[in-house]
Protein backbone atom coordinates (compact mmCIF):
# COMPACT_ATOMS: atom_id res chain seq x y z
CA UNK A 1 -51.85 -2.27 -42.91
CA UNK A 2 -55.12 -0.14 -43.04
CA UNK A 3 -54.76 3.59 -44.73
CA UNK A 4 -55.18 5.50 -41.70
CA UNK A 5 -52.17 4.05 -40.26
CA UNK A 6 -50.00 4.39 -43.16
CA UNK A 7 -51.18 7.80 -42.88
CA UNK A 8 -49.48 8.14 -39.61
CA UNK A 9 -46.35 6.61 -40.53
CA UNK A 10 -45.93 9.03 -43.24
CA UNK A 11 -46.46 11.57 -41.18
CA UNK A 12 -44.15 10.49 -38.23
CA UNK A 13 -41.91 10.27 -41.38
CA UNK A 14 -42.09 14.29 -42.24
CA UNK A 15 -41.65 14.93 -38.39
CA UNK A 16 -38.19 13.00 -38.68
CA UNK A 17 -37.30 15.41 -41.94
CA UNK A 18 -38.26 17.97 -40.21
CA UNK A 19 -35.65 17.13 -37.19
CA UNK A 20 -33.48 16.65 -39.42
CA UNK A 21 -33.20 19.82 -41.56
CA UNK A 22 -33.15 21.30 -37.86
CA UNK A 23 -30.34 19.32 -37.17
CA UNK A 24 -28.47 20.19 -40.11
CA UNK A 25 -29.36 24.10 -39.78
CA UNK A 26 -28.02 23.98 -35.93
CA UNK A 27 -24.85 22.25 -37.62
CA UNK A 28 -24.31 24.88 -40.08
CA UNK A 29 -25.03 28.02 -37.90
CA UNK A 30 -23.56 27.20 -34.76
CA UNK A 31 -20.45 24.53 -34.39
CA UNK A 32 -20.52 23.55 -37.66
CA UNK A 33 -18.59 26.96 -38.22
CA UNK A 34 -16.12 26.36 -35.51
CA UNK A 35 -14.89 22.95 -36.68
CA UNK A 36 -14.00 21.00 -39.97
CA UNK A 37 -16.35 19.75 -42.22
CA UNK A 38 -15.94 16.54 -41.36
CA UNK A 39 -16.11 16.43 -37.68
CA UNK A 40 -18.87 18.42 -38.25
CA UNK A 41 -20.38 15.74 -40.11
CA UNK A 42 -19.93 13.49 -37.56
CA UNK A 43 -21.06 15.44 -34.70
CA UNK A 44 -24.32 15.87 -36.48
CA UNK A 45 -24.61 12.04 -36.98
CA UNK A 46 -24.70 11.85 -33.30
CA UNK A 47 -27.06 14.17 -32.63
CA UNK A 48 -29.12 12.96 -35.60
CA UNK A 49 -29.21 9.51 -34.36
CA UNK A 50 -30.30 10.78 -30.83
CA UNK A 51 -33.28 13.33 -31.62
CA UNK A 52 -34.46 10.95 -34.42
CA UNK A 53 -34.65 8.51 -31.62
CA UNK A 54 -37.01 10.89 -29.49
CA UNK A 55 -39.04 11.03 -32.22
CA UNK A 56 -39.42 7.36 -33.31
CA UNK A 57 -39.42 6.12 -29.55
CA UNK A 58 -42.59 8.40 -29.49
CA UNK A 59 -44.26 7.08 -32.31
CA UNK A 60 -43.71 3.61 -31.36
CA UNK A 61 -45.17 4.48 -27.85
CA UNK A 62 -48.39 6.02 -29.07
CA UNK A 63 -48.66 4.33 -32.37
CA UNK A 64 -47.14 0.79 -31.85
CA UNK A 65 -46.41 -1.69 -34.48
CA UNK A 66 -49.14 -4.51 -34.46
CA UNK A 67 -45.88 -6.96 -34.76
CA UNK A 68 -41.90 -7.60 -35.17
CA UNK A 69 -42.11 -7.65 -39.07
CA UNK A 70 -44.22 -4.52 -38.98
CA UNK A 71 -41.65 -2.25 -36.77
CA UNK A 72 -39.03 -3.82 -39.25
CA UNK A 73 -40.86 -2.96 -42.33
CA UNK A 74 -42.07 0.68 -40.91
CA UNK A 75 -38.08 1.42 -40.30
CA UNK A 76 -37.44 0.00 -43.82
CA UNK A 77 -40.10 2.11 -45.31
CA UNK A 78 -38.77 4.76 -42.92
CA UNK A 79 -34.94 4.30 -44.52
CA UNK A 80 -36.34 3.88 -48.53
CA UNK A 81 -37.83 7.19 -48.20
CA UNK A 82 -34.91 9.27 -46.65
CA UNK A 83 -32.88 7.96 -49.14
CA UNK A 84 -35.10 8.55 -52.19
CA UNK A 85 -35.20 12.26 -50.41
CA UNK A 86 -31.69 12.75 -50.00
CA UNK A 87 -30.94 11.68 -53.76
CA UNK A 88 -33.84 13.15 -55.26
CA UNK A 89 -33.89 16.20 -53.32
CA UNK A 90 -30.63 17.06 -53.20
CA UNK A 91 -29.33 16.22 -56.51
CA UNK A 92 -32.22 18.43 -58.23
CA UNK A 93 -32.97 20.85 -55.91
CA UNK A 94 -29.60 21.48 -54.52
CA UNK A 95 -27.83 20.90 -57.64
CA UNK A 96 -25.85 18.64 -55.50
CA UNK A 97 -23.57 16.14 -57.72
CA UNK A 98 -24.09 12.33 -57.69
CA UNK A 99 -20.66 12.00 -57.02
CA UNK A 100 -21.11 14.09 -53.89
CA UNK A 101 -23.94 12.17 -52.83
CA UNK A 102 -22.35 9.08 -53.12
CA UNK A 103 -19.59 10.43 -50.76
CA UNK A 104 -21.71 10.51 -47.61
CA UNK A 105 -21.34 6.98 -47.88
CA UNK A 106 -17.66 6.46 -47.76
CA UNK A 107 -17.10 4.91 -44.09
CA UNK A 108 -13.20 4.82 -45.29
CA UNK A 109 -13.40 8.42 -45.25
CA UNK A 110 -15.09 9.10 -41.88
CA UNK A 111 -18.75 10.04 -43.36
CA UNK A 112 -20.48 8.11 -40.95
CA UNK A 113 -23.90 9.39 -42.52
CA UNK A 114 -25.37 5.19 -43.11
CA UNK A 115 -25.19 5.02 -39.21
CA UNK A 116 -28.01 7.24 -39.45
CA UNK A 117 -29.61 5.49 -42.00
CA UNK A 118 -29.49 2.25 -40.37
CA UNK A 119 -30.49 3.81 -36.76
CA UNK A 120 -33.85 4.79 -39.00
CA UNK A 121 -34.01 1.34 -40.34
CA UNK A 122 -33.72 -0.38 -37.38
CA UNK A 123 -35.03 1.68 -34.34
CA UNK A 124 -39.04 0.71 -35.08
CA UNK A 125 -37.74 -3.19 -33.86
CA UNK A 126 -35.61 -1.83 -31.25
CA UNK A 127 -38.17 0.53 -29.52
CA UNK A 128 -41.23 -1.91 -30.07
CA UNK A 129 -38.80 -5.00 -28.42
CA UNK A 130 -38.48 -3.08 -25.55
CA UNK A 131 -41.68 -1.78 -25.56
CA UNK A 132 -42.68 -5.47 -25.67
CA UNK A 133 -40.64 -6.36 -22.78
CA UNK A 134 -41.40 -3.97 -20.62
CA UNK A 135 -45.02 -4.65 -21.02
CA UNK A 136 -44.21 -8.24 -20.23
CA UNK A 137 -42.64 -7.44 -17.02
CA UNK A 138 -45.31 -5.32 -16.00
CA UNK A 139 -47.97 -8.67 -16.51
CA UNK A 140 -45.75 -10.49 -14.49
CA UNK A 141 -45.25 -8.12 -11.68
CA UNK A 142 -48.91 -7.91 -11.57
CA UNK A 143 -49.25 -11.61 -11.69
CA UNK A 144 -46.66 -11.82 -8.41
CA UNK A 145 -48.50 -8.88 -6.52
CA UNK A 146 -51.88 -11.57 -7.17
């Protein structure tokens, strides 16, 4: 992977914080108010997962992986670092607990928060195999219309 590149992923990175700090300000000044916590919570997981998706369907349309492994290891990267963020961030910064932190995680208690973590992990693949297959039904539409 040359440096420009990871440059770029990095980048498409920051654009996905950015959504997502968006997505969590919407969530807190509009319905997030008007429901509990939790549902709240997992309302924003949904619309999490979907404008994330915009944004990494868009990078892996202009800026496609050169191969399966590397969409798998971009969304891996992708997931390491909004982890390391959310910990690191929001433990020091926000003064957040690790206890608390650790409760995003509890499926058993409806925070749904890893579905977003594995949508980041795993979209790259997703988007670049169908990227891959439509491309391979356009060469063989072309090679019919020959």
């Amino acid at each position: 992977m040359n440096i420009s590149r990871t440059w770029k992923y990095i980048a498409a990175w920051f654009v996905m914080l950015l959504v997502s700090i968006a997505n969590g300000a919407a969530r807190d000044l509009t319905y997030g108010k008007h429901m509990s916590e939790l549902a709240a919570h997992q309302l924003s997981t949904v619309t999490s997962v979907l404008s994330l998706g915009v944004v990494i369907w868009l990078f892996v349309r202009f800026y496609p992986p050169s191969s399966t492994r590397h969409a798998i290891t971009i969304g891996l990267a992708w997931c390491a670092l909004t982890v390391a963020f959310e910990f690191l961030f929001f433990h020091f910064v926000g003064g957040h607990s690790w206890s608390e932190l650790f409760a995003n995680y509890n499926i058993f208690e409806g925070r749904v928060w890893v579905v977003v973590l594995l949508w980041i992990a795993a979209a790259p693949y997703v988007f670049f195999q169908f990227r891959r297959l439509a491309q391979a039904r356009s060469l063989r539409s072309q090679d019919v219309a020959r």
